[in-house]
N, C-alpha and C. Protein backbone atom coordinates (compact mmCIF):
# COMPACT_ATOMS: atom_id res chain seq x y z
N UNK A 1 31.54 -11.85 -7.89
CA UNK A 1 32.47 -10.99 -8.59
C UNK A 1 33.72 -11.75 -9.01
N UNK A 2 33.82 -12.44 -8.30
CA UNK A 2 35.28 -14.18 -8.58
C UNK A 2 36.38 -12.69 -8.49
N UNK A 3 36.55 -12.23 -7.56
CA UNK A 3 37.69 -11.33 -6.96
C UNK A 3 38.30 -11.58 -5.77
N UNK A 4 39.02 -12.65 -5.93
CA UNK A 4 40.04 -13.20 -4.63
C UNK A 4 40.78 -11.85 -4.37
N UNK A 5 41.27 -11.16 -5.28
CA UNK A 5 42.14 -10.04 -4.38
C UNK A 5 41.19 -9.21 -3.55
N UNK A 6 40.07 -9.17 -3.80
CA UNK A 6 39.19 -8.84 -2.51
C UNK A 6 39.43 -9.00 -1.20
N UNK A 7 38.86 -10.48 -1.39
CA UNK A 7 38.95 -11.16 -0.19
C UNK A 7 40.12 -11.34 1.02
N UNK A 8 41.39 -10.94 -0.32
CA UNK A 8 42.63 -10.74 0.61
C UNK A 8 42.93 -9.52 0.94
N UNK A 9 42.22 -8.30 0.59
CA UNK A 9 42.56 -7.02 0.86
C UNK A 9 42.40 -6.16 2.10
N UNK A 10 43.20 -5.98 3.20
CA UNK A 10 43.28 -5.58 4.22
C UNK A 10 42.02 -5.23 4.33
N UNK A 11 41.48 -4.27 3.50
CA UNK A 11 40.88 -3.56 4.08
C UNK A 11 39.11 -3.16 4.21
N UNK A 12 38.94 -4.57 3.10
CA UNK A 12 38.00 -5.25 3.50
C UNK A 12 37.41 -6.42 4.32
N UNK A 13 38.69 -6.50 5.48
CA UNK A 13 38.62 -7.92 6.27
C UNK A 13 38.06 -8.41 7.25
N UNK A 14 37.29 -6.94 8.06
CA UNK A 14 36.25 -7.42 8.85
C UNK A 14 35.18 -6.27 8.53
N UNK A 15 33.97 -6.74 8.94
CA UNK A 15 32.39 -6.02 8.49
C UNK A 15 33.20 -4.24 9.56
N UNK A 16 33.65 -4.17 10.06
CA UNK A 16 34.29 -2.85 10.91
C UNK A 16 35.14 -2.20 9.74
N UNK A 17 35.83 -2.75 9.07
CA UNK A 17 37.43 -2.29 8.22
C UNK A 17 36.13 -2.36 6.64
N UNK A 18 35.34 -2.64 6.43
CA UNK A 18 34.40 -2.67 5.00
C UNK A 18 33.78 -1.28 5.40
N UNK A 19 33.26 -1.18 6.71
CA UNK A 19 32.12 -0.02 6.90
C UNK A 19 33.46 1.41 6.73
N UNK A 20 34.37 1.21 6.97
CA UNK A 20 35.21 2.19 7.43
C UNK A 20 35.74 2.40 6.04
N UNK A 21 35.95 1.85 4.96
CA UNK A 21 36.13 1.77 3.97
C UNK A 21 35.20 1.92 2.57
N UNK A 22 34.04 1.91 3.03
CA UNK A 22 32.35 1.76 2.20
C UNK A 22 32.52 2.52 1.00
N UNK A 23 32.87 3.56 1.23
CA UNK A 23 32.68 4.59 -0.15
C UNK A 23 33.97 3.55 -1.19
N UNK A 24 34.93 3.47 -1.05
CA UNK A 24 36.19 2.92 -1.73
C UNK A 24 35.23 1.18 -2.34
N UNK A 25 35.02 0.53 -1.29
CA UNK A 25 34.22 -0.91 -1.40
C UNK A 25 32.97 -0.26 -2.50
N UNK A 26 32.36 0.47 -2.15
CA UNK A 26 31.28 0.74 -3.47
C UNK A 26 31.57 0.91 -4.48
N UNK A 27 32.51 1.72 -4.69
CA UNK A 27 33.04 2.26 -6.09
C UNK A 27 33.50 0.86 -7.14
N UNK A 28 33.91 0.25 -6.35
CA UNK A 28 34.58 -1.30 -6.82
C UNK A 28 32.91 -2.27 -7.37
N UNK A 29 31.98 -2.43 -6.44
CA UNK A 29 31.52 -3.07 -6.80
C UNK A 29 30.44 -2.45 -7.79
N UNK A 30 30.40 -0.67 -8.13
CA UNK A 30 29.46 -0.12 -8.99
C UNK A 30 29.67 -0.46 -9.78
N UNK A 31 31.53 -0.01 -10.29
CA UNK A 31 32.16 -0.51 -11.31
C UNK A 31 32.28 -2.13 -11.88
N UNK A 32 31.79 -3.00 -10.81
CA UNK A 32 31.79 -4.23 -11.34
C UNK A 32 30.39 -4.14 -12.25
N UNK A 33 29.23 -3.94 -11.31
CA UNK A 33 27.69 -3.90 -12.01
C UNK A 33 27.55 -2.94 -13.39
N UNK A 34 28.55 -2.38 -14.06
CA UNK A 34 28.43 -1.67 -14.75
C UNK A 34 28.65 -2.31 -16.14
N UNK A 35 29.97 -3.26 -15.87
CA UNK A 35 29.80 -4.33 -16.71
C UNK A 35 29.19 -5.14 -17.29
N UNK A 36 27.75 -5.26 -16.68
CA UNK A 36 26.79 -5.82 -17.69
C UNK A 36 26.15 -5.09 -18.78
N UNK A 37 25.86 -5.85 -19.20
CA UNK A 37 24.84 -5.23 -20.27
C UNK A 37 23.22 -5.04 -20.34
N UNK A 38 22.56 -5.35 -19.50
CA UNK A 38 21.44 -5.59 -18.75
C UNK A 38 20.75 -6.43 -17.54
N UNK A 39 20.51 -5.67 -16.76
CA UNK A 39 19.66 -6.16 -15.91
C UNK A 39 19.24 -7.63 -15.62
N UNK A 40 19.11 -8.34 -16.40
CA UNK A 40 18.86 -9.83 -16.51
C UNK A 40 20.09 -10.70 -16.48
N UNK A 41 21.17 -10.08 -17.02
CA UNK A 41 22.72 -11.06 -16.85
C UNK A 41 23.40 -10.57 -15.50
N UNK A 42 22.95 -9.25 -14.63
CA UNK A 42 23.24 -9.22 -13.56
C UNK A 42 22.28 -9.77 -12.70
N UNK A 43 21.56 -10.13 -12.72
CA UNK A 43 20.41 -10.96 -11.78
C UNK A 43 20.71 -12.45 -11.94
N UNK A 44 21.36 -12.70 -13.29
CA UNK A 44 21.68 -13.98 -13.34
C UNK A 44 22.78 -14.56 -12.77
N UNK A 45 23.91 -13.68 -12.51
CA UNK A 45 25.20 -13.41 -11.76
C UNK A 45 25.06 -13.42 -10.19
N UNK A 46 24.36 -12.78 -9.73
CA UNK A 46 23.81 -12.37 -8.12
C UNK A 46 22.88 -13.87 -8.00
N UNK A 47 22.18 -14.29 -8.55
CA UNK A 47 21.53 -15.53 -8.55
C UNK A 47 22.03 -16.72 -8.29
N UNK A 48 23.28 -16.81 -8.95
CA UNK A 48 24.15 -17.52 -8.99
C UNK A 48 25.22 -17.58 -7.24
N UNK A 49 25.39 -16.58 -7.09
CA UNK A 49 25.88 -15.92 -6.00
C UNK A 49 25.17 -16.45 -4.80
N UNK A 50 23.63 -16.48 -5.09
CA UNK A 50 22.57 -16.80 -3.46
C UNK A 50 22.41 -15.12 -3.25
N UNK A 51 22.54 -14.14 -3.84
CA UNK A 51 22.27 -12.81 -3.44
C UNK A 51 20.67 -12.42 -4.08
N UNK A 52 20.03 -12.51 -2.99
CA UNK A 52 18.69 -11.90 -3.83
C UNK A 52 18.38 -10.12 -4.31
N UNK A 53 17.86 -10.46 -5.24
CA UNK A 53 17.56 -9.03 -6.07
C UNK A 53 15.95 -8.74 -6.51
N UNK A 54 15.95 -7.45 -6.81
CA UNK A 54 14.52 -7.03 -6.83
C UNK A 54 14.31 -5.64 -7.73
N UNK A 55 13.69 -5.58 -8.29
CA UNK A 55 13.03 -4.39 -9.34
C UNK A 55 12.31 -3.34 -7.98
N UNK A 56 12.81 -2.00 -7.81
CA UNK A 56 12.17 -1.24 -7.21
C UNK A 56 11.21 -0.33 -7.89
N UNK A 57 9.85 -0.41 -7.49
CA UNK A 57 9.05 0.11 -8.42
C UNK A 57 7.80 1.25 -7.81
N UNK A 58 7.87 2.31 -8.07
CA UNK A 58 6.53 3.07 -7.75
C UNK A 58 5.25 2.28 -7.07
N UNK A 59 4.51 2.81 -6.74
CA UNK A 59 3.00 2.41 -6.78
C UNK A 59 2.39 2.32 -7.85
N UNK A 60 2.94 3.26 -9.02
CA UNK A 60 1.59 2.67 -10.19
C UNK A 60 2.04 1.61 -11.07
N UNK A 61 3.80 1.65 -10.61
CA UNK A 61 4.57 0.02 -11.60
C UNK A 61 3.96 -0.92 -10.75
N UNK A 62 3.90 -0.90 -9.62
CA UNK A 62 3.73 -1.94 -9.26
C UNK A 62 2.31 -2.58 -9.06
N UNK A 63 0.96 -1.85 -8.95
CA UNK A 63 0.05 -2.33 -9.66
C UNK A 63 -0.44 -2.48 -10.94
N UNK A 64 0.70 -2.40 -11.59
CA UNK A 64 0.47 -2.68 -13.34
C UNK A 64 1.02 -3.75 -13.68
N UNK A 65 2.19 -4.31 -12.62
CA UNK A 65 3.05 -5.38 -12.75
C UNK A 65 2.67 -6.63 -13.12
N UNK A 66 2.96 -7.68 -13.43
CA UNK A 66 2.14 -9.25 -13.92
C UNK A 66 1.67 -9.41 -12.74
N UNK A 67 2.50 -9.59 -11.67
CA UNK A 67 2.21 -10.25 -10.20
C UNK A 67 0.97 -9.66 -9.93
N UNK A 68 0.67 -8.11 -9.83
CA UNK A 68 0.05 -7.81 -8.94
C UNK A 68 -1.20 -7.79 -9.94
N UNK A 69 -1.40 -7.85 -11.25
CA UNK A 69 -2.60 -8.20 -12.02
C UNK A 69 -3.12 -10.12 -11.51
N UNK A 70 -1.79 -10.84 -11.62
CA UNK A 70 -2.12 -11.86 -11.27
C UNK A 70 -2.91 -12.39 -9.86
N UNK A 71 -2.43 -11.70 -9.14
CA UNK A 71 -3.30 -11.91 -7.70
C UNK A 71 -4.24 -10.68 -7.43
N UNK A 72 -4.82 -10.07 -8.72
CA UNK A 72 -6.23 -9.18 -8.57
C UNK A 72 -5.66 -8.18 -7.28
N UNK A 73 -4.53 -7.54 -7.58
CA UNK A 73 -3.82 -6.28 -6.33
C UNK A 73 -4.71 -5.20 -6.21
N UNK A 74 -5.39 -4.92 -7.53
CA UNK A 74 -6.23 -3.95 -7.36
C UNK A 74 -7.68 -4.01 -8.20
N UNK A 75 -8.85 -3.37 -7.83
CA UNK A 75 -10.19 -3.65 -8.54
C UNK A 75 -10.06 -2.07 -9.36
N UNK A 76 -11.33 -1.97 -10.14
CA UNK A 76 -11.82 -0.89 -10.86
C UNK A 76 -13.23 -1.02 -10.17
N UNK A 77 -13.54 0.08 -10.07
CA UNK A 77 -15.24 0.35 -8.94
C UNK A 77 -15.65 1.77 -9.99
N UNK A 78 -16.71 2.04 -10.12
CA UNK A 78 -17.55 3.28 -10.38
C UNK A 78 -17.28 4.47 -9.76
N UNK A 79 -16.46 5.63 -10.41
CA UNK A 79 -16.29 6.29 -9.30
C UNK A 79 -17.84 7.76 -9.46
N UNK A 80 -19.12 6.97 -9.40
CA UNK A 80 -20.22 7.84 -9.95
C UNK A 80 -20.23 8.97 -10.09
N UNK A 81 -19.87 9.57 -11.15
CA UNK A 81 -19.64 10.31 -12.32
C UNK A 81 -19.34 9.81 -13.60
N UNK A 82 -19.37 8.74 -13.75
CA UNK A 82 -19.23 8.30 -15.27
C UNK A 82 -18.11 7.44 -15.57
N UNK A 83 -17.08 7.85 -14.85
CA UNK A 83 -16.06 6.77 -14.80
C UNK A 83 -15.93 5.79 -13.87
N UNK A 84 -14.30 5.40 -13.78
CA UNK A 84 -13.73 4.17 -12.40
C UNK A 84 -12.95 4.65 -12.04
N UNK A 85 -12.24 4.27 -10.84
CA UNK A 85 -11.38 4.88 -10.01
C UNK A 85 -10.63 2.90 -9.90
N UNK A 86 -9.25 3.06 -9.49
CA UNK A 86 -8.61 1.59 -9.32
C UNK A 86 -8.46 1.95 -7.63
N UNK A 87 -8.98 0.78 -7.36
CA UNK A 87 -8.64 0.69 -5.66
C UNK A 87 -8.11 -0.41 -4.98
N UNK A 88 -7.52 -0.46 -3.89
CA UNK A 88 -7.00 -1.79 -3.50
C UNK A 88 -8.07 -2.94 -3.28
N UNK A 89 -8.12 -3.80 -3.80
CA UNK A 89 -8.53 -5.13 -3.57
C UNK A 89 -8.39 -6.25 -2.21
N UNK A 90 -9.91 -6.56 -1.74
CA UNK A 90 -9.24 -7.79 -0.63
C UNK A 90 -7.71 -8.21 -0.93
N UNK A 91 -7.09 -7.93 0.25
CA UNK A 91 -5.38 -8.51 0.85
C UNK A 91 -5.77 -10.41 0.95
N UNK A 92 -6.74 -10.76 1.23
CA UNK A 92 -6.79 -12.26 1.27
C UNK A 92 -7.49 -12.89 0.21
N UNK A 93 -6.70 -14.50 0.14
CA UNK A 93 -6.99 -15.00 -0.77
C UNK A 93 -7.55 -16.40 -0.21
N UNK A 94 -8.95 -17.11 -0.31
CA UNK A 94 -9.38 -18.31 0.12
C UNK A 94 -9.50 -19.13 -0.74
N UNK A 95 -8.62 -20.61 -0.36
CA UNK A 95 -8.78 -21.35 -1.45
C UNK A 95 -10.21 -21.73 -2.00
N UNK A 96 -11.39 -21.52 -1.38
CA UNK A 96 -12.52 -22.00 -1.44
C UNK A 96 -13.50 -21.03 -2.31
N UNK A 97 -12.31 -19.99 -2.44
CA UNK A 97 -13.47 -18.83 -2.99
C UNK A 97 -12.88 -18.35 -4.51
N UNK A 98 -13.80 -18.33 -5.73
CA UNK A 98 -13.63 -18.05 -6.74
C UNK A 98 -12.92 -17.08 -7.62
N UNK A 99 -12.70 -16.35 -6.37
CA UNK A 99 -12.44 -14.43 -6.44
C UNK A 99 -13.36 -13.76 -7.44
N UNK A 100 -14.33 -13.69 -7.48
CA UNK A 100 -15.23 -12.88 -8.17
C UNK A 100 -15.44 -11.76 -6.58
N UNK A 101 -15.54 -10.83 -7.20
CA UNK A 101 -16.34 -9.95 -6.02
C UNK A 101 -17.67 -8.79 -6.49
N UNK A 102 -17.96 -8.65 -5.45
CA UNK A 102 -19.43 -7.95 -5.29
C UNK A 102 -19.62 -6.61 -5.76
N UNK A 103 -20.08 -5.77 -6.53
CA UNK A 103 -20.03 -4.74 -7.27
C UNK A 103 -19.83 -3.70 -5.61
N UNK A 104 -18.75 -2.79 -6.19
CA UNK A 104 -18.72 -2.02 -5.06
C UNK A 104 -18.25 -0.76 -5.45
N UNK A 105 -19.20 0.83 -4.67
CA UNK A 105 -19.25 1.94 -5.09
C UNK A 105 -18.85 2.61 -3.67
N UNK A 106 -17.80 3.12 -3.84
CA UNK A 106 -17.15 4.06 -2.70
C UNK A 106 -18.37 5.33 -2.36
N UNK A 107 -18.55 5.16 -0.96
CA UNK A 107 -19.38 5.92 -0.16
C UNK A 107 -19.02 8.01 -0.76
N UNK A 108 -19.97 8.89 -0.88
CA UNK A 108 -19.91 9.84 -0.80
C UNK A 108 -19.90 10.67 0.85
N UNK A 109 -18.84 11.24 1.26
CA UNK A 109 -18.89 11.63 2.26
C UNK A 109 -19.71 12.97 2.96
N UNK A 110 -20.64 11.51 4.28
CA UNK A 110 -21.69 11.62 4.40
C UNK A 110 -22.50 11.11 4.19
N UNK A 111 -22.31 10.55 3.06
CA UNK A 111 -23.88 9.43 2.57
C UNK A 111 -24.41 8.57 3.90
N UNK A 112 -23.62 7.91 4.79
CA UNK A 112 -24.47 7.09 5.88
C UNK A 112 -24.63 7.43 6.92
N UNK A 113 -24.57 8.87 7.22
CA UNK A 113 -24.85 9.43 8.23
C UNK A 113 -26.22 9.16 9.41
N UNK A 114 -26.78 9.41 8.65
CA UNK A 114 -28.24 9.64 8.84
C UNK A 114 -28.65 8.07 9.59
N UNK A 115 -28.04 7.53 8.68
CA UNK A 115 -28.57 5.76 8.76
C UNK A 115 -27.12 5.07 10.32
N UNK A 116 -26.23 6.05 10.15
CA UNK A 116 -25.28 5.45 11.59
C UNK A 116 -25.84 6.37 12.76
N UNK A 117 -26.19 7.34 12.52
CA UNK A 117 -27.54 7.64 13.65
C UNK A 117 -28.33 7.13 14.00
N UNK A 118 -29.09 6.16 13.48
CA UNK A 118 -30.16 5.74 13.73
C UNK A 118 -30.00 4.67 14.33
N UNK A 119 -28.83 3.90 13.56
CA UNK A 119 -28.37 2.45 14.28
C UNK A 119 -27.26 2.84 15.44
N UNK A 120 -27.24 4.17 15.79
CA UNK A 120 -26.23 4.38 17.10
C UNK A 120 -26.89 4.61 18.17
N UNK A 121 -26.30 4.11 19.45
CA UNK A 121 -26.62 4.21 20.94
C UNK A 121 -26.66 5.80 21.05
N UNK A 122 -26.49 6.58 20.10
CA UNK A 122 -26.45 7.75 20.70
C UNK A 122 -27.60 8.41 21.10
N UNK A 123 -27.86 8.98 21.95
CA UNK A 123 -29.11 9.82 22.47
C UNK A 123 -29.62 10.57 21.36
N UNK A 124 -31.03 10.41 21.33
CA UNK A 124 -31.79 11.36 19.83
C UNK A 124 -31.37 12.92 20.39
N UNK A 125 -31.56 13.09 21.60
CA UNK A 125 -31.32 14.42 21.65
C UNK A 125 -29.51 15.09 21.37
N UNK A 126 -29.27 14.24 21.30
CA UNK A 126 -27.35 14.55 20.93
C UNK A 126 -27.72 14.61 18.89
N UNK A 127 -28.07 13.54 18.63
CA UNK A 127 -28.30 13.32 17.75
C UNK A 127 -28.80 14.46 16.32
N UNK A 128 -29.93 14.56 17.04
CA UNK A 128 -30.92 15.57 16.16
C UNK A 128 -29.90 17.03 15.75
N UNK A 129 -28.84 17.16 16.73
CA UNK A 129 -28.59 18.63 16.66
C UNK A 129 -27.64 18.43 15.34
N UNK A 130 -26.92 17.47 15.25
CA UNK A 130 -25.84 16.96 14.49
C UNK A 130 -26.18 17.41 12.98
N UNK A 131 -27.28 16.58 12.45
CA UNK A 131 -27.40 17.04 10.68
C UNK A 131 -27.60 18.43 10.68
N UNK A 132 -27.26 19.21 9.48
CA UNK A 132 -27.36 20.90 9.48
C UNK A 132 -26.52 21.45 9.95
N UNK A 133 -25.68 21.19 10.81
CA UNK A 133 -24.67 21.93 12.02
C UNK A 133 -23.31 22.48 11.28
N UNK A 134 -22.80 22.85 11.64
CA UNK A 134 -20.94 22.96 11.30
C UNK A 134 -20.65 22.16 11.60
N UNK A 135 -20.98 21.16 12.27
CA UNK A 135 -20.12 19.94 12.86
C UNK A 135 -20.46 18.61 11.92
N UNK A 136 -21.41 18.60 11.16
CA UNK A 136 -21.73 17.48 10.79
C UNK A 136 -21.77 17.80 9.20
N UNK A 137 -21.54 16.74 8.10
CA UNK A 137 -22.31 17.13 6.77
C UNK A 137 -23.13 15.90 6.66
N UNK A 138 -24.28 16.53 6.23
CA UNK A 138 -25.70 15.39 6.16
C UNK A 138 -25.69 15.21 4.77
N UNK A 139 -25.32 16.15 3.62
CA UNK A 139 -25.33 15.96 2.43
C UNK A 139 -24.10 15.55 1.75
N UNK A 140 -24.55 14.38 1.09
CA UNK A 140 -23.45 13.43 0.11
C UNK A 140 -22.24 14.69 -0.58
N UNK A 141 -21.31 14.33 -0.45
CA UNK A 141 -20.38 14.80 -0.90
C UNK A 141 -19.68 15.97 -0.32
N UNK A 142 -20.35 17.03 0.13
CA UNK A 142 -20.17 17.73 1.32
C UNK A 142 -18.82 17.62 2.21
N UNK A 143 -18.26 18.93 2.20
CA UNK A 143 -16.98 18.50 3.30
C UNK A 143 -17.28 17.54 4.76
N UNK A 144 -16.77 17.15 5.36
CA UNK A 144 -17.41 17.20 6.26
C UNK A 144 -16.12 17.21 7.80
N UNK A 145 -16.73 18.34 8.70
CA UNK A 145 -16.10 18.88 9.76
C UNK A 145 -16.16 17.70 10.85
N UNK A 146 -14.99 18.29 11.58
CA UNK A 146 -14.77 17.43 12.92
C UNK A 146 -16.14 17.70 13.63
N UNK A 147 -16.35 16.37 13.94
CA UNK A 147 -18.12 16.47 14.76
C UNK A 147 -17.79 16.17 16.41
N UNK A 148 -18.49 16.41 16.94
CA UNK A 148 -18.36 16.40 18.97
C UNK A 148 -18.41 15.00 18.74
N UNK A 149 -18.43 13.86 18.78
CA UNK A 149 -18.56 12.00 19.22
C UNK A 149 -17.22 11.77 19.24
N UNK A 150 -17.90 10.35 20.54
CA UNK A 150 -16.87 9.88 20.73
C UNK A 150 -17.03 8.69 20.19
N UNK A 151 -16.23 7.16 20.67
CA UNK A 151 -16.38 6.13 19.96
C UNK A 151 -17.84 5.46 20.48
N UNK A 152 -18.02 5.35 21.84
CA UNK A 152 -18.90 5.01 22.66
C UNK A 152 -20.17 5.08 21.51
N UNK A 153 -20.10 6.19 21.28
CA UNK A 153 -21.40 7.11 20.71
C UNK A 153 -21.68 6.32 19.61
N UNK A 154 -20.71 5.64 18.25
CA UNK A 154 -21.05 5.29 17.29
C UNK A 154 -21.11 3.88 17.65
N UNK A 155 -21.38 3.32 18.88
CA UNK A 155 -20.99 1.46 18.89
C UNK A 155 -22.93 1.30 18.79
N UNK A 156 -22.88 0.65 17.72
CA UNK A 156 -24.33 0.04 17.35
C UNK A 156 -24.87 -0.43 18.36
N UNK A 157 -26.10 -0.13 17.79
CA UNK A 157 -27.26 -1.42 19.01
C UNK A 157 -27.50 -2.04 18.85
N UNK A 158 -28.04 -3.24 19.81
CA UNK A 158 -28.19 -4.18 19.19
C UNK A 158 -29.54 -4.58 18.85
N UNK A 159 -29.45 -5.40 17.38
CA UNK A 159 -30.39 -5.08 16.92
C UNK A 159 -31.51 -7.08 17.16
């Protein structure tokens, strides 16, 4: 801000006498930021300063952003019905790996039911009662209700 009378002003002179003062200290420095003319000559100012700055942005700015196109932030998948749905993308990046990824279609809830039964420790007779029930949905898309299992129940076998 190059405001020495700041710096000499009582009553900004310790981080205690600034907090106690905050609303008065803001007003000063809104009114300084107001003085620009855009966004880019105040970043260039604060830059200058060693003060870092940042664009605060939604969720959908910010997967539209260069960055987050640049590091693949999010994929497009089939959302089967005819269109895509945008979803988050692997968080890691290996130098060894091309980033291509593997065609991938978000599960209908329920769809693997049947098949995490089969590969679960759970007793057939616990089992069997499950598809059809209120507790379970066996059919794709289907709400599907809080079911009786515990974790035990879904830890695979080994195969």
């Amino acid at each position: 801000m190059r405001r020495q009378d700041l710096a000499d002003d009582p009553r900004f002179r310790t981080p205690q006498l600034r907090r106690v003062h905050l609303a008065e200290l803001h007003a000063i420095v809104q009114t300084w930021i107001n003085t620009f003319e855009d966004m880019a000559s105040l970043d260039a100012q604060l830059d200058e300063a060693k003060i870092a700055t940042g664009q605060l942005r939604d969720v959908r700015e910010f997967a539209a952003s260069e960055w987050a196109t640049a590091w693949g932030l999010t994929r497009e998948v089939s959302d089967r019905a005819g269109g895509s749905i945008t979803i988050p993308a692997p968080p890691w990046h290996f130098s060894a790996h091309d980033g291509t990824l593997a065609p991938q279609v978000p599960a209908l809830q329920g769809e693997h039911n049947a098949e995490l039964l089969r590969n679960s420790a759970t007793p057939r007779s616990r089992s069997r009662r499950w598809p059809g029930t209120r507790r379970w949905s066996s059919r794709p898309g289907r709400p599907c209700r809080r079911i009786g299992i515990t974790r035990r129940d879904l830890q695979f076998a080994a195969t």
